[in-house]
N, C-alpha and C. Protein backbone atom coordinates (compact mmCIF):
# COMPACT_ATOMS: atom_id res chain seq x y z
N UNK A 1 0.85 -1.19 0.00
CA UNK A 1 0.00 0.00 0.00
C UNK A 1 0.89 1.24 0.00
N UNK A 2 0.44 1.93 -0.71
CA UNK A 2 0.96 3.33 -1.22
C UNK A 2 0.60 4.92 -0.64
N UNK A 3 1.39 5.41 -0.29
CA UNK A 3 0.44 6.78 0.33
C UNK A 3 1.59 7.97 -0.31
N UNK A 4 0.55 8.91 -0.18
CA UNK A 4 1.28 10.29 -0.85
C UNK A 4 1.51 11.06 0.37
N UNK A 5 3.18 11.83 0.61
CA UNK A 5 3.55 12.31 1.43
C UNK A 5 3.39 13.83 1.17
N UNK A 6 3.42 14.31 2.48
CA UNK A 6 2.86 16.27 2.33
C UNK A 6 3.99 17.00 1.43
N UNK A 7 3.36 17.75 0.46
CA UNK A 7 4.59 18.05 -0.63
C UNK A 7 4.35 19.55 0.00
N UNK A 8 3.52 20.22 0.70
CA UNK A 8 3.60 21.50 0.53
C UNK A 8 2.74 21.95 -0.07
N UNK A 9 3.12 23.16 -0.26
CA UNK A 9 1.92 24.30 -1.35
C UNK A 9 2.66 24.02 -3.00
N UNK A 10 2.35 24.45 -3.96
CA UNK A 10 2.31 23.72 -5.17
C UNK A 10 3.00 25.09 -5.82
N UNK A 11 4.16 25.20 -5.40
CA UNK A 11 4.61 26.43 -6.25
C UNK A 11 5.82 25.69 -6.48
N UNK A 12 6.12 26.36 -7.90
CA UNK A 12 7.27 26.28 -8.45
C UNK A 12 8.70 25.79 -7.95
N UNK A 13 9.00 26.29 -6.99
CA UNK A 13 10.56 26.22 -6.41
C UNK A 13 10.26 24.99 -5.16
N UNK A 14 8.99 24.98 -5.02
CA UNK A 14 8.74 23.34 -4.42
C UNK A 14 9.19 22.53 -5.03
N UNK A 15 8.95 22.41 -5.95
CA UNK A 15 9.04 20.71 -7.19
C UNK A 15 10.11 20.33 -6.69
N UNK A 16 11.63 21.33 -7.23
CA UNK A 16 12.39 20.52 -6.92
C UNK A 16 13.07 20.36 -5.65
N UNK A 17 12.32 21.68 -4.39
CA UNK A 17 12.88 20.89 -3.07
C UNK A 17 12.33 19.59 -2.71
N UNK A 18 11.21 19.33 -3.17
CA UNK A 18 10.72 18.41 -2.96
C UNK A 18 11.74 16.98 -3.27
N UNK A 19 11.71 17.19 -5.04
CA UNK A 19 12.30 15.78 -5.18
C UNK A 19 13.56 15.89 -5.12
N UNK A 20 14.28 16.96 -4.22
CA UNK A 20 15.98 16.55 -3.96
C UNK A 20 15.78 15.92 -2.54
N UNK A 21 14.51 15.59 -1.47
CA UNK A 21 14.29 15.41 -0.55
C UNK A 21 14.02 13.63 -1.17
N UNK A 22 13.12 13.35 -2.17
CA UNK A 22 12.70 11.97 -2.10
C UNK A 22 13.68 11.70 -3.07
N UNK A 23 14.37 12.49 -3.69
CA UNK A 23 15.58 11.55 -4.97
C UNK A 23 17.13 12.45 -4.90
N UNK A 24 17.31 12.38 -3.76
CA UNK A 24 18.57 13.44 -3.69
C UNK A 24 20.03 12.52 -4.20
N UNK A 25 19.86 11.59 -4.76
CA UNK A 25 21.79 11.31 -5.35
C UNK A 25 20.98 10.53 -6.40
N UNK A 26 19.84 10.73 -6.71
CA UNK A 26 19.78 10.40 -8.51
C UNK A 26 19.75 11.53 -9.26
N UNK A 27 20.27 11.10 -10.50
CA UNK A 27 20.73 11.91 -11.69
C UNK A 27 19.19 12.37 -11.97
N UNK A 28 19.45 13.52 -12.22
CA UNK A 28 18.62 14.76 -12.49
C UNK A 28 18.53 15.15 -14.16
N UNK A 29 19.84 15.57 -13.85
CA UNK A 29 20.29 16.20 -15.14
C UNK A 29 21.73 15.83 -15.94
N UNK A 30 21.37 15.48 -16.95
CA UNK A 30 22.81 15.67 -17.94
C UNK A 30 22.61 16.47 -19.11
N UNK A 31 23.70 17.60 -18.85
CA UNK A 31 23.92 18.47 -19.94
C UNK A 31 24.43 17.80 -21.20
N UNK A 32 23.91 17.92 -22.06
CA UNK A 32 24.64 17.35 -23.31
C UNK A 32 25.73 18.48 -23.69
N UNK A 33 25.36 19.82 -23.59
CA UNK A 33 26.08 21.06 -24.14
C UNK A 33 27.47 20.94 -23.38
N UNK A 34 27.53 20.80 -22.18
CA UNK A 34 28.75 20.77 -21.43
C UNK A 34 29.27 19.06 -20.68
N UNK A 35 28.59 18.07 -20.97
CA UNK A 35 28.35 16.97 -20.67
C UNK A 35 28.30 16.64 -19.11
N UNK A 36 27.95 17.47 -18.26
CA UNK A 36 28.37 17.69 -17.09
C UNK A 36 26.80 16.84 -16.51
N UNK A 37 26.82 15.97 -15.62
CA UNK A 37 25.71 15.40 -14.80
C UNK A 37 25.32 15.81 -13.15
N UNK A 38 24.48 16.17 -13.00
CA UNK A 38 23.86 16.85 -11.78
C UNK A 38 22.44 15.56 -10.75
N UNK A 39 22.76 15.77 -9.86
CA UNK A 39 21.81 14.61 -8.81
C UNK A 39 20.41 15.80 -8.76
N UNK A 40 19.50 15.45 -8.15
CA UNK A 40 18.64 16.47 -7.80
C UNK A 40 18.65 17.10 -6.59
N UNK A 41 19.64 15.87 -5.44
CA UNK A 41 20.37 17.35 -4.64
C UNK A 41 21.66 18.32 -4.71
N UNK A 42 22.18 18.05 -6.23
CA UNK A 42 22.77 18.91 -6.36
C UNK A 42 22.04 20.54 -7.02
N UNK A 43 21.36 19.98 -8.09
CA UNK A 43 20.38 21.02 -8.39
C UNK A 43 19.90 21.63 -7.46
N UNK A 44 18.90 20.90 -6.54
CA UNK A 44 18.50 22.25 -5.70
C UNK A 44 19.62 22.96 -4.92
N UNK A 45 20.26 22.59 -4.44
CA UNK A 45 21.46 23.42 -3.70
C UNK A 45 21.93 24.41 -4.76
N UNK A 46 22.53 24.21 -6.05
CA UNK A 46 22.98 24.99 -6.74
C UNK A 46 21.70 26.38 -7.01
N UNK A 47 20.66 25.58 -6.87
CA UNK A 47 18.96 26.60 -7.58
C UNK A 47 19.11 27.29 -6.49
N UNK A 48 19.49 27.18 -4.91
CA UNK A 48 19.07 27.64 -3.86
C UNK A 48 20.73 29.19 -3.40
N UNK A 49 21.73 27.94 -4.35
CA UNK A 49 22.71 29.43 -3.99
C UNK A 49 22.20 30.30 -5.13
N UNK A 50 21.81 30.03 -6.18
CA UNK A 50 21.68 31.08 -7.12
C UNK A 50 20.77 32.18 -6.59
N UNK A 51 19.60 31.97 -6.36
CA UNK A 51 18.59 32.16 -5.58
C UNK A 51 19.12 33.30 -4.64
N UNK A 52 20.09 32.74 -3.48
CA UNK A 52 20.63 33.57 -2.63
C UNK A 52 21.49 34.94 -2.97
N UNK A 53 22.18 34.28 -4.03
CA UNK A 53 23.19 35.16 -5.03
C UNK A 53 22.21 36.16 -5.75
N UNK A 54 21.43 36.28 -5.75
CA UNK A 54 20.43 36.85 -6.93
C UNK A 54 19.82 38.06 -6.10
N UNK A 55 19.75 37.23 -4.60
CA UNK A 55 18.77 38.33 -3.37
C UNK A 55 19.96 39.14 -2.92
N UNK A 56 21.04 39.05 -3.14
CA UNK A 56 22.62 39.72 -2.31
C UNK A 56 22.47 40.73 -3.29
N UNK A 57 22.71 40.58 -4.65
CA UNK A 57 22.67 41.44 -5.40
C UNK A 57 21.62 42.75 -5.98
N UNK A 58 20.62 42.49 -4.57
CA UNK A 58 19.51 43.54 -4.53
C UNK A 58 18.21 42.85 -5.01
N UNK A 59 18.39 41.59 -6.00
CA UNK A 59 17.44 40.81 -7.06
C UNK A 59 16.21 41.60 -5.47
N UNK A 60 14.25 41.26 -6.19
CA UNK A 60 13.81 41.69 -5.48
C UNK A 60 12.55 40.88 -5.82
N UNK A 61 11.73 40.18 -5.08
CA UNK A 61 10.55 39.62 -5.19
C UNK A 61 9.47 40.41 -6.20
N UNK A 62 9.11 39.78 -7.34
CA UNK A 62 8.14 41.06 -8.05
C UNK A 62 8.84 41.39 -9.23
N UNK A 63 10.10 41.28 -8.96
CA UNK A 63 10.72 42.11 -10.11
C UNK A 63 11.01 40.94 -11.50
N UNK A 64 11.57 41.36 -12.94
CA UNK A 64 11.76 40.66 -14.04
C UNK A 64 12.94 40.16 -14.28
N UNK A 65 13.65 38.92 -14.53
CA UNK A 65 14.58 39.09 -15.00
C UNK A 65 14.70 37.77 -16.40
N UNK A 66 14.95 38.57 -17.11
CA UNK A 66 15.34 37.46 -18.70
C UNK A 66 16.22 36.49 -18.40
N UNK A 67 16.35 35.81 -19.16
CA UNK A 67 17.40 34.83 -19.72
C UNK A 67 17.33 34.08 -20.76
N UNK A 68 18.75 34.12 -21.47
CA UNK A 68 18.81 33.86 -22.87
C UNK A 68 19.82 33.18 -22.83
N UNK A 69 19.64 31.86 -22.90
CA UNK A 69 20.85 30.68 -23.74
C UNK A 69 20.15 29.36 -24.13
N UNK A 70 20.90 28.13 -24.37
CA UNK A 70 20.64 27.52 -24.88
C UNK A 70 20.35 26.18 -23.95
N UNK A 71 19.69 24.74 -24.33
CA UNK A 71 19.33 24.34 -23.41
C UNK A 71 20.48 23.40 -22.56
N UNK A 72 20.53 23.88 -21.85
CA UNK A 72 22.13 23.51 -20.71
C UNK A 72 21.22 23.47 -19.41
N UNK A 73 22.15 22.97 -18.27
CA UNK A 73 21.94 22.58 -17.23
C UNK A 73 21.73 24.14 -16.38
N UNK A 74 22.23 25.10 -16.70
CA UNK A 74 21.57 26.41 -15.52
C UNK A 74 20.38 26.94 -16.14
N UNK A 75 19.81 26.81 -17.23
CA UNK A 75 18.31 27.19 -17.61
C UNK A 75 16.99 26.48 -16.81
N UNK A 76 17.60 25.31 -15.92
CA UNK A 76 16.91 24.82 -14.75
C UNK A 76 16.80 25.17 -13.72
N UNK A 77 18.55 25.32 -13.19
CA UNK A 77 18.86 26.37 -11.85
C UNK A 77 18.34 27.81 -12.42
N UNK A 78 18.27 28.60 -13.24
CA UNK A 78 17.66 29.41 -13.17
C UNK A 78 16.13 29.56 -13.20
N UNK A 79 15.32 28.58 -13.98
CA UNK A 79 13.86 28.86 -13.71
C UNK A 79 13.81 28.70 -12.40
N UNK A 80 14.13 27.69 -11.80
CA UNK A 80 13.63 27.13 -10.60
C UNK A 80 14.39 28.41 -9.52
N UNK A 81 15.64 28.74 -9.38
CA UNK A 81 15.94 29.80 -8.80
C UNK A 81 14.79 31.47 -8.20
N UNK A 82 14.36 31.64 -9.94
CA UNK A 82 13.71 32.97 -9.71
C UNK A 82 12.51 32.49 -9.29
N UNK A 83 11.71 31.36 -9.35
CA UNK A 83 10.69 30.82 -9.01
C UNK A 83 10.86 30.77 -7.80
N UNK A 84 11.95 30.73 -6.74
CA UNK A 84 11.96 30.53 -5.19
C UNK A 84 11.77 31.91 -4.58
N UNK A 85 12.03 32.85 -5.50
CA UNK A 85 12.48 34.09 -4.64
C UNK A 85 11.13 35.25 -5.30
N UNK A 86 10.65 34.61 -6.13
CA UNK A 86 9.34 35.32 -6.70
C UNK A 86 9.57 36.38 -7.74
N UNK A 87 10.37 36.02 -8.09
CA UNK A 87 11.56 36.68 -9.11
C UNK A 87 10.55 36.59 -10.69
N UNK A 88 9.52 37.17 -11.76
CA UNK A 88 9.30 37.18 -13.00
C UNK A 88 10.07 36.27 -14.08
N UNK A 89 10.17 35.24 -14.55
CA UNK A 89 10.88 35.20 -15.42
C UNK A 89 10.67 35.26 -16.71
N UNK A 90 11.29 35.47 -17.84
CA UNK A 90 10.90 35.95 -19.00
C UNK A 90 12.22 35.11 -19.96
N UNK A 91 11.80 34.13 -20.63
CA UNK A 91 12.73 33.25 -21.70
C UNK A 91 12.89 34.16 -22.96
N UNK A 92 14.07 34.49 -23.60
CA UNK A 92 13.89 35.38 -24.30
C UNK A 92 14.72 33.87 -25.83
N UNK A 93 13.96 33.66 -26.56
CA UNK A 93 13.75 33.03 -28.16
C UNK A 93 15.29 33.71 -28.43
N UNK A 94 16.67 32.70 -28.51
CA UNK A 94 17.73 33.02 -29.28
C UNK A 94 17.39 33.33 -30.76
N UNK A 95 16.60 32.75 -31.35
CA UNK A 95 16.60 32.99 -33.06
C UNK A 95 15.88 34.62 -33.48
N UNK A 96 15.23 35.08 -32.07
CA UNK A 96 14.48 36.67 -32.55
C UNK A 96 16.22 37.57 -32.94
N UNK A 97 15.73 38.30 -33.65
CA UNK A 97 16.92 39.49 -33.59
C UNK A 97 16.69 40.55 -32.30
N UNK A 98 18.28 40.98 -32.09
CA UNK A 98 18.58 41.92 -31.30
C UNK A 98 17.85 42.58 -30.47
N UNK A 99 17.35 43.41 -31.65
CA UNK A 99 15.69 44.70 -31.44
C UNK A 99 14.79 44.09 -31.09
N UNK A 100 14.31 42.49 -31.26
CA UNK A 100 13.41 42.09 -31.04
C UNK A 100 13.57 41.84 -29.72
N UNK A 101 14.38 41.28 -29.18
CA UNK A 101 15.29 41.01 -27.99
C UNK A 101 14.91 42.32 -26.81
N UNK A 102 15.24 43.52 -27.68
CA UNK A 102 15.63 44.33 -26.52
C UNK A 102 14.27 44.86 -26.16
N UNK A 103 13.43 44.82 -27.65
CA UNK A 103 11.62 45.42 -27.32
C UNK A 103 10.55 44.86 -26.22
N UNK A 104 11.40 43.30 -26.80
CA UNK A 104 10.71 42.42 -25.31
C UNK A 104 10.60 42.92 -23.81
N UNK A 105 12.66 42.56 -23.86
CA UNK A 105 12.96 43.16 -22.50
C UNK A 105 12.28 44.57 -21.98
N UNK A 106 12.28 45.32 -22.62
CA UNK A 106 11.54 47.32 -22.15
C UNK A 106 9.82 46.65 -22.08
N UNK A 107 9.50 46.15 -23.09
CA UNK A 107 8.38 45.91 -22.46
C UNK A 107 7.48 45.51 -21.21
N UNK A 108 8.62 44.60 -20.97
CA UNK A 108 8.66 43.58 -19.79
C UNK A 108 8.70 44.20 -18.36
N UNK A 109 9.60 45.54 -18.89
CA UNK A 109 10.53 45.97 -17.93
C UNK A 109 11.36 45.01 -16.72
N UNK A 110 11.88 44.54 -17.77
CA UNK A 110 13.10 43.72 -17.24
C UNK A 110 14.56 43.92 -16.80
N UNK A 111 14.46 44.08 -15.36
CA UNK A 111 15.43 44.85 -14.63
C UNK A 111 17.03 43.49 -14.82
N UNK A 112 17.03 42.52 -15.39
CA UNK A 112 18.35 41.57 -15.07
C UNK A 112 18.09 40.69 -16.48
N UNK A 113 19.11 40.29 -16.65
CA UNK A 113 19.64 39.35 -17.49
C UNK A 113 20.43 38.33 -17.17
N UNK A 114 20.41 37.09 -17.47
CA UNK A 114 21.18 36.17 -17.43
C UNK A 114 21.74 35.27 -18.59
N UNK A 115 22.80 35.10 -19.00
CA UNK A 115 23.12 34.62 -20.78
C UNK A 115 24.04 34.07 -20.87
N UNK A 116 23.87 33.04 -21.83
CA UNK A 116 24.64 32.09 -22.20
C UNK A 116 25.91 32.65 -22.49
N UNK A 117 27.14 32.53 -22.37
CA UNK A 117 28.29 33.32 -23.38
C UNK A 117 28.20 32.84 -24.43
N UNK A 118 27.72 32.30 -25.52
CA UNK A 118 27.66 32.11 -26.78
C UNK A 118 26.46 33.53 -27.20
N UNK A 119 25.83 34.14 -26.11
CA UNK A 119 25.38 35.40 -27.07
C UNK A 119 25.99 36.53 -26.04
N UNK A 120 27.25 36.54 -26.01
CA UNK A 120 27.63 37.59 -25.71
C UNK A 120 27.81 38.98 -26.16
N UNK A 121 28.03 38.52 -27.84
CA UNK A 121 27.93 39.58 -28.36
C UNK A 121 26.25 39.91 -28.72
N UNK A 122 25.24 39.25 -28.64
CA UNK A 122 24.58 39.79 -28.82
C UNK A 122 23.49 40.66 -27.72
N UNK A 123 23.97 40.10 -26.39
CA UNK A 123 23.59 41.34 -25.83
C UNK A 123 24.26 42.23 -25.68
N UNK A 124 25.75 42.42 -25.94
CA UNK A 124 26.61 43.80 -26.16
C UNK A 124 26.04 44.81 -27.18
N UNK A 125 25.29 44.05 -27.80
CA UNK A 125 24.93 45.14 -29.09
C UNK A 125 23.47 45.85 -28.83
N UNK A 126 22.63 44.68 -27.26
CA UNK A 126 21.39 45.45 -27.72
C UNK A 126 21.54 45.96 -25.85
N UNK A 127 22.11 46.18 -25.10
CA UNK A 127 21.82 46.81 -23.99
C UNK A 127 22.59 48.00 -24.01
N UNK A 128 22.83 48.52 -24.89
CA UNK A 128 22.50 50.08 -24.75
C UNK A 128 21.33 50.65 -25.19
N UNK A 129 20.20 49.07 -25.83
CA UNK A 129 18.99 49.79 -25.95
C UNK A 129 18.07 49.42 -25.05
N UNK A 130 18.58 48.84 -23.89
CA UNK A 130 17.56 48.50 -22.68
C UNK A 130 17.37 49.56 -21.51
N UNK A 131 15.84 50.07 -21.78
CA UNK A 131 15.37 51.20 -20.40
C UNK A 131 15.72 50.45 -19.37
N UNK A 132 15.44 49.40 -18.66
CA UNK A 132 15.44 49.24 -17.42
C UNK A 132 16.42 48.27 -16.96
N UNK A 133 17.40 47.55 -17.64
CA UNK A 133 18.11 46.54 -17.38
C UNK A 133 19.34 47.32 -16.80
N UNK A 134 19.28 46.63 -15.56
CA UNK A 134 20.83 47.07 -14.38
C UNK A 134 21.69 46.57 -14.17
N UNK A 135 21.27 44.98 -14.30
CA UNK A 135 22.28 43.93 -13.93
C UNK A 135 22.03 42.70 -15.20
N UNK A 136 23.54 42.29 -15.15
CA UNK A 136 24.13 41.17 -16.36
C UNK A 136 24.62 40.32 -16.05
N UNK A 137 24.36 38.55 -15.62
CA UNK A 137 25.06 37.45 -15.28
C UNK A 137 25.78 36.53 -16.39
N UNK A 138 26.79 36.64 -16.49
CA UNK A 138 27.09 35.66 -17.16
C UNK A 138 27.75 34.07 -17.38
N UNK A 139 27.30 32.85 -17.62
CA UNK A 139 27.66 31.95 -17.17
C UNK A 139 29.03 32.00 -18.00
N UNK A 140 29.38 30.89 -16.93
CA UNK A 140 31.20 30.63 -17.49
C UNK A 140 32.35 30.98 -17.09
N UNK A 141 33.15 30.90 -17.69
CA UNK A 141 34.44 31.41 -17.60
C UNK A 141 34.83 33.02 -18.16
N UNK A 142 34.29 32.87 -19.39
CA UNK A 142 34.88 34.14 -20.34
C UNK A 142 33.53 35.35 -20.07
N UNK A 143 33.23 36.36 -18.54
CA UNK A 143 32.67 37.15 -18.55
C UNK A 143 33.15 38.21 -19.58
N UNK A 144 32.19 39.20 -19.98
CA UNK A 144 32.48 40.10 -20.17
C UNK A 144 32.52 41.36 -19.26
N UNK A 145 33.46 42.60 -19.52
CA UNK A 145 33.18 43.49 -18.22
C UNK A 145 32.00 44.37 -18.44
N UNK A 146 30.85 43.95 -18.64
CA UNK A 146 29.66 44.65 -18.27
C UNK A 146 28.96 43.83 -16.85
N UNK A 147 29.45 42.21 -17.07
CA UNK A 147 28.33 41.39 -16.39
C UNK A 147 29.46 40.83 -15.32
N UNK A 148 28.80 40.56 -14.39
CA UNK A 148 29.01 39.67 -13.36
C UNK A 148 28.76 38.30 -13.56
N UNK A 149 30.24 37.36 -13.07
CA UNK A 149 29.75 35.73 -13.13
C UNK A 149 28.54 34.75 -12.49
N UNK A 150 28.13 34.55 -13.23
CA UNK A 150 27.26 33.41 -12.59
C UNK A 150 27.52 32.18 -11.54
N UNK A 151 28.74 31.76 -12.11
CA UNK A 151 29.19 30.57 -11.86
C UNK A 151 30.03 31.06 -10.46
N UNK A 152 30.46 32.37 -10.04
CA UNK A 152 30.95 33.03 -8.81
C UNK A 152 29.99 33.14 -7.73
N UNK A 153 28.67 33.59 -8.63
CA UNK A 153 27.86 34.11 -7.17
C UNK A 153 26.89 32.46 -7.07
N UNK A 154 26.90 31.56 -7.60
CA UNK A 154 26.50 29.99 -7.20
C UNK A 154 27.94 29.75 -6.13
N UNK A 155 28.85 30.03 -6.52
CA UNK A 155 30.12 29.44 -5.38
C UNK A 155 30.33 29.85 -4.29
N UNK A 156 29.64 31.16 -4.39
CA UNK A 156 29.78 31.78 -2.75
C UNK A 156 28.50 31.85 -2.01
N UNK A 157 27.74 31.16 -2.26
CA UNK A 157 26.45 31.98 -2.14
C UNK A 157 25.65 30.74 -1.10
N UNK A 158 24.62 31.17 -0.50
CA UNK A 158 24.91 30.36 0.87
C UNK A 158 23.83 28.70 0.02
N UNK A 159 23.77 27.69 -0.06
CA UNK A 159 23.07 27.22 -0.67
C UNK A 159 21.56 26.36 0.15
N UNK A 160 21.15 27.28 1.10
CA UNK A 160 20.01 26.71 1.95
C UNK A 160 18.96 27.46 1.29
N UNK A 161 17.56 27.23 1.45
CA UNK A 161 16.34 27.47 1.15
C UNK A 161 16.33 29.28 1.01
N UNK A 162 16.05 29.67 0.39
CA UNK A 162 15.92 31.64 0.40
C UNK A 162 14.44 31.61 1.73
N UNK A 163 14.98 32.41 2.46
CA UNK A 163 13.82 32.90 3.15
C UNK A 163 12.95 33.87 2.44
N UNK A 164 11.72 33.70 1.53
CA UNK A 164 10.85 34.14 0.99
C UNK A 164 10.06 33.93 0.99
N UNK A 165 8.77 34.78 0.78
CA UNK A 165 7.50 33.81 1.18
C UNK A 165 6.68 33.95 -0.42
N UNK A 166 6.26 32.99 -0.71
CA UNK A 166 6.43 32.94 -2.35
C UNK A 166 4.80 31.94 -2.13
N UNK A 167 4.11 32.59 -2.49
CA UNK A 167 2.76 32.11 -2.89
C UNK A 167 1.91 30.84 -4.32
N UNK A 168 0.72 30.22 -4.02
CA UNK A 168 0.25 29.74 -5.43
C UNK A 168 -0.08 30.73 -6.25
N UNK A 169 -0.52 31.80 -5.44
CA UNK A 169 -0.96 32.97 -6.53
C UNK A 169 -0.24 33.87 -6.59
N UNK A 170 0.83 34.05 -6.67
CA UNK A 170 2.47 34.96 -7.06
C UNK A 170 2.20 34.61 -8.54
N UNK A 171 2.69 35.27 -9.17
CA UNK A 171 2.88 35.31 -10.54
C UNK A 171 4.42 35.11 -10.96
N UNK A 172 4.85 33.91 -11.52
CA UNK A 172 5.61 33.24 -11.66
C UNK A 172 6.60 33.41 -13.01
N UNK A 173 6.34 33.60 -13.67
CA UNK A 173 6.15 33.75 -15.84
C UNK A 173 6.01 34.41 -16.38
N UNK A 174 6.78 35.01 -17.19
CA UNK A 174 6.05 35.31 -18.49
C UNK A 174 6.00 34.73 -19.84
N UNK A 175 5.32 33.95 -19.91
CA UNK A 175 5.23 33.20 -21.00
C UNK A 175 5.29 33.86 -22.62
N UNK A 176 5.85 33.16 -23.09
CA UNK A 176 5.47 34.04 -24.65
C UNK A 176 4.95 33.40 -25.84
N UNK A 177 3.95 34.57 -26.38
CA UNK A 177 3.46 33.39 -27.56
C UNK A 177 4.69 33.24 -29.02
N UNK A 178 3.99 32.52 -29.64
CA UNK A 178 4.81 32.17 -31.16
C UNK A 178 5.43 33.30 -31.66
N UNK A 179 4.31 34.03 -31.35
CA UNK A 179 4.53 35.49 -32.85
C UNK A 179 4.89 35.11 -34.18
N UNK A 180 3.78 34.88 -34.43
CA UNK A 180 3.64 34.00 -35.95
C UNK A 180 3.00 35.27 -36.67
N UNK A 181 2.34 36.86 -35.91
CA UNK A 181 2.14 37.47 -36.89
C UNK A 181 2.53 39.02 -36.22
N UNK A 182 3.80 39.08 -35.68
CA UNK A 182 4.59 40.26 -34.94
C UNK A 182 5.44 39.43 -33.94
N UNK A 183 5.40 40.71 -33.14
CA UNK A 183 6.51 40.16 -32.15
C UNK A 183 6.02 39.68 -31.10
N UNK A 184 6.65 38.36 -30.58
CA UNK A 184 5.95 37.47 -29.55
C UNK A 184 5.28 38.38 -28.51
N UNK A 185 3.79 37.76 -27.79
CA UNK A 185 3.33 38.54 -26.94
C UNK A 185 3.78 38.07 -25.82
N UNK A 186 3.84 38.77 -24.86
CA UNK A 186 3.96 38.05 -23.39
C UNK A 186 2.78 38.36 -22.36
N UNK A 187 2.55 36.57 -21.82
CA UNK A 187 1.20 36.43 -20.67
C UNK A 187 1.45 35.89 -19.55
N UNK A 188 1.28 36.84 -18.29
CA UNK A 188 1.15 35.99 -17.31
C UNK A 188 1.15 34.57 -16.40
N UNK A 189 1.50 33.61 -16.08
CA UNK A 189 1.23 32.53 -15.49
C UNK A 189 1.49 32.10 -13.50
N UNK A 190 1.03 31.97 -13.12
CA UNK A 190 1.28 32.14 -11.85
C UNK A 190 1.82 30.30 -11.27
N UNK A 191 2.53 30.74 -10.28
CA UNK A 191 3.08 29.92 -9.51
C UNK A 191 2.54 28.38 -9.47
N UNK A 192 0.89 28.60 -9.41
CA UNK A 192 0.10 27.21 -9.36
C UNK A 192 -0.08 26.98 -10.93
N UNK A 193 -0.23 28.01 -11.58
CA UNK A 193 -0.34 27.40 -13.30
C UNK A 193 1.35 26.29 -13.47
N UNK A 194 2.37 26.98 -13.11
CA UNK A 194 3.57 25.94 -13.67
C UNK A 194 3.54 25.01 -12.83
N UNK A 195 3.34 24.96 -11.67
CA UNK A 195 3.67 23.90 -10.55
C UNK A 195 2.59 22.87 -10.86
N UNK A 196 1.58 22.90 -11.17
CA UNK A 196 0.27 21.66 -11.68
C UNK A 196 0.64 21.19 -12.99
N UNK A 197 1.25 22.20 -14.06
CA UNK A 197 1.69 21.67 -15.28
C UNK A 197 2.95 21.32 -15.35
N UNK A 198 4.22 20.72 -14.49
CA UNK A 198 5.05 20.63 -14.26
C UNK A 198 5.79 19.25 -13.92
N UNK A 199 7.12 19.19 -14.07
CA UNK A 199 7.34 17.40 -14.09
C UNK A 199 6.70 16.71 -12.77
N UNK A 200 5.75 15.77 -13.41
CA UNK A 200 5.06 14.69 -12.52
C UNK A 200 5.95 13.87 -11.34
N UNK A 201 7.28 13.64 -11.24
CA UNK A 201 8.22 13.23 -11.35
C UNK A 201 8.22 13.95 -9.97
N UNK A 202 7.83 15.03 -9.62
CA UNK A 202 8.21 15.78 -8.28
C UNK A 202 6.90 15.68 -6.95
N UNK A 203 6.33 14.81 -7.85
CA UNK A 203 4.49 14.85 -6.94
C UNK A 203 4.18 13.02 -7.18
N UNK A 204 4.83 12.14 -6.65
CA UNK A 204 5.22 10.93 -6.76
C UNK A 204 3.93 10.15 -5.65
N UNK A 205 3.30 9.10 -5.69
CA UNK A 205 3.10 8.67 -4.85
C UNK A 205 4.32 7.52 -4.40
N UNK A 206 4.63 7.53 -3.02
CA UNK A 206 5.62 6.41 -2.62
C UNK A 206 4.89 5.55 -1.37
């Protein structure tokens, strides 16, 4: 006989405290891009310093922040990151151009960025056209001197739970459509919209 254990409230940055609690030294993740393999208690620890790293740096519950790279192992630690701290997030489509890039972001009013170094140059070219963007993370090794490392403020950064109080009805997303006839729109989704549509895998009966 089978019973389902108390997962909590159904937000986002639950999922995966959850399953680094019921699957903490199974493989989570393997990057193909960097071939690098992650447990799911390494993920959350890493989601939880980012998280921390993000609140040091002023990051602020409410507020937006983009990110643009490709699919690698911190596009996880980062959803799940800004999802703990109530942080907006906004996926910004590598194949849009620049302008399209930067119209999003002002729209959004998207105060942070986070990016792959393979588009380094292309946010060099479009944040001198961003109103509201303050801060620039960049994963890797090869920062540029506009942005701050990513991979620095995960290493120092304390990796326990963010003290935040982060709701089902926080607004979690910004989702974007196709833009199959302009430039992608962006809609709302809240905390309980991703956390119900989200890997099954974290809401287990055992």
């Amino acid at each position: 006989m089978t019973s389902k254990k108390a997962t909590g409230t159904l937000t986002v940055g639950n999922i995966i405290k959850v399953a680094s609690v019921r699957f903490r030294d199974r493989e989570a993740i393997y990057c193909a891009l960097t071939g690098r393999r992650f447990t799911y208690g390494e993920v959350n620890r890493r989601t939880n310093s980012l998280a921390n790293g993000l609140l040091s740096l002023g990051v602020k519950k409410g507020q937006v922040c983009a990110f643009l790279m490709y699919n690698r192992a911190e596009i996880v630690e980062t959803y799940f990151a800004l999802a703990k701290i109530g942080v907006l997030g906004i996926p910004l489509n590598y194949r849009l151009a620049p302008a399209e890039m930067a119209e999003l972001m002002n729209f959004c009013d998207a105060e942070y960025l986070i990016f792959d170094p393979a588009f380094t140059d292309v946010v060099s070219e479009v944040r001198g056209d961003l109103k509201k963007t303050k801060m620039f993370l960049c994963i890797g090794g090869e920062v540029p001197d506009f942005a701050q490392s990513y991979d620095d403020l995960i290493s120092k950064s304390d990796d326990t739970e963010p003290d935040i109080d982060v709701t089902e009805e926080d607004y979690q997303y910004l989702n974007l459509t196709s833009g199959t006839t302009g430039l992608p729109k962006a809609y709302l989704l809240t905390q309980y919209n991703n956390a119900t549509a989200g890997p099954p895998m974290a809401w287990p009966m055992t």
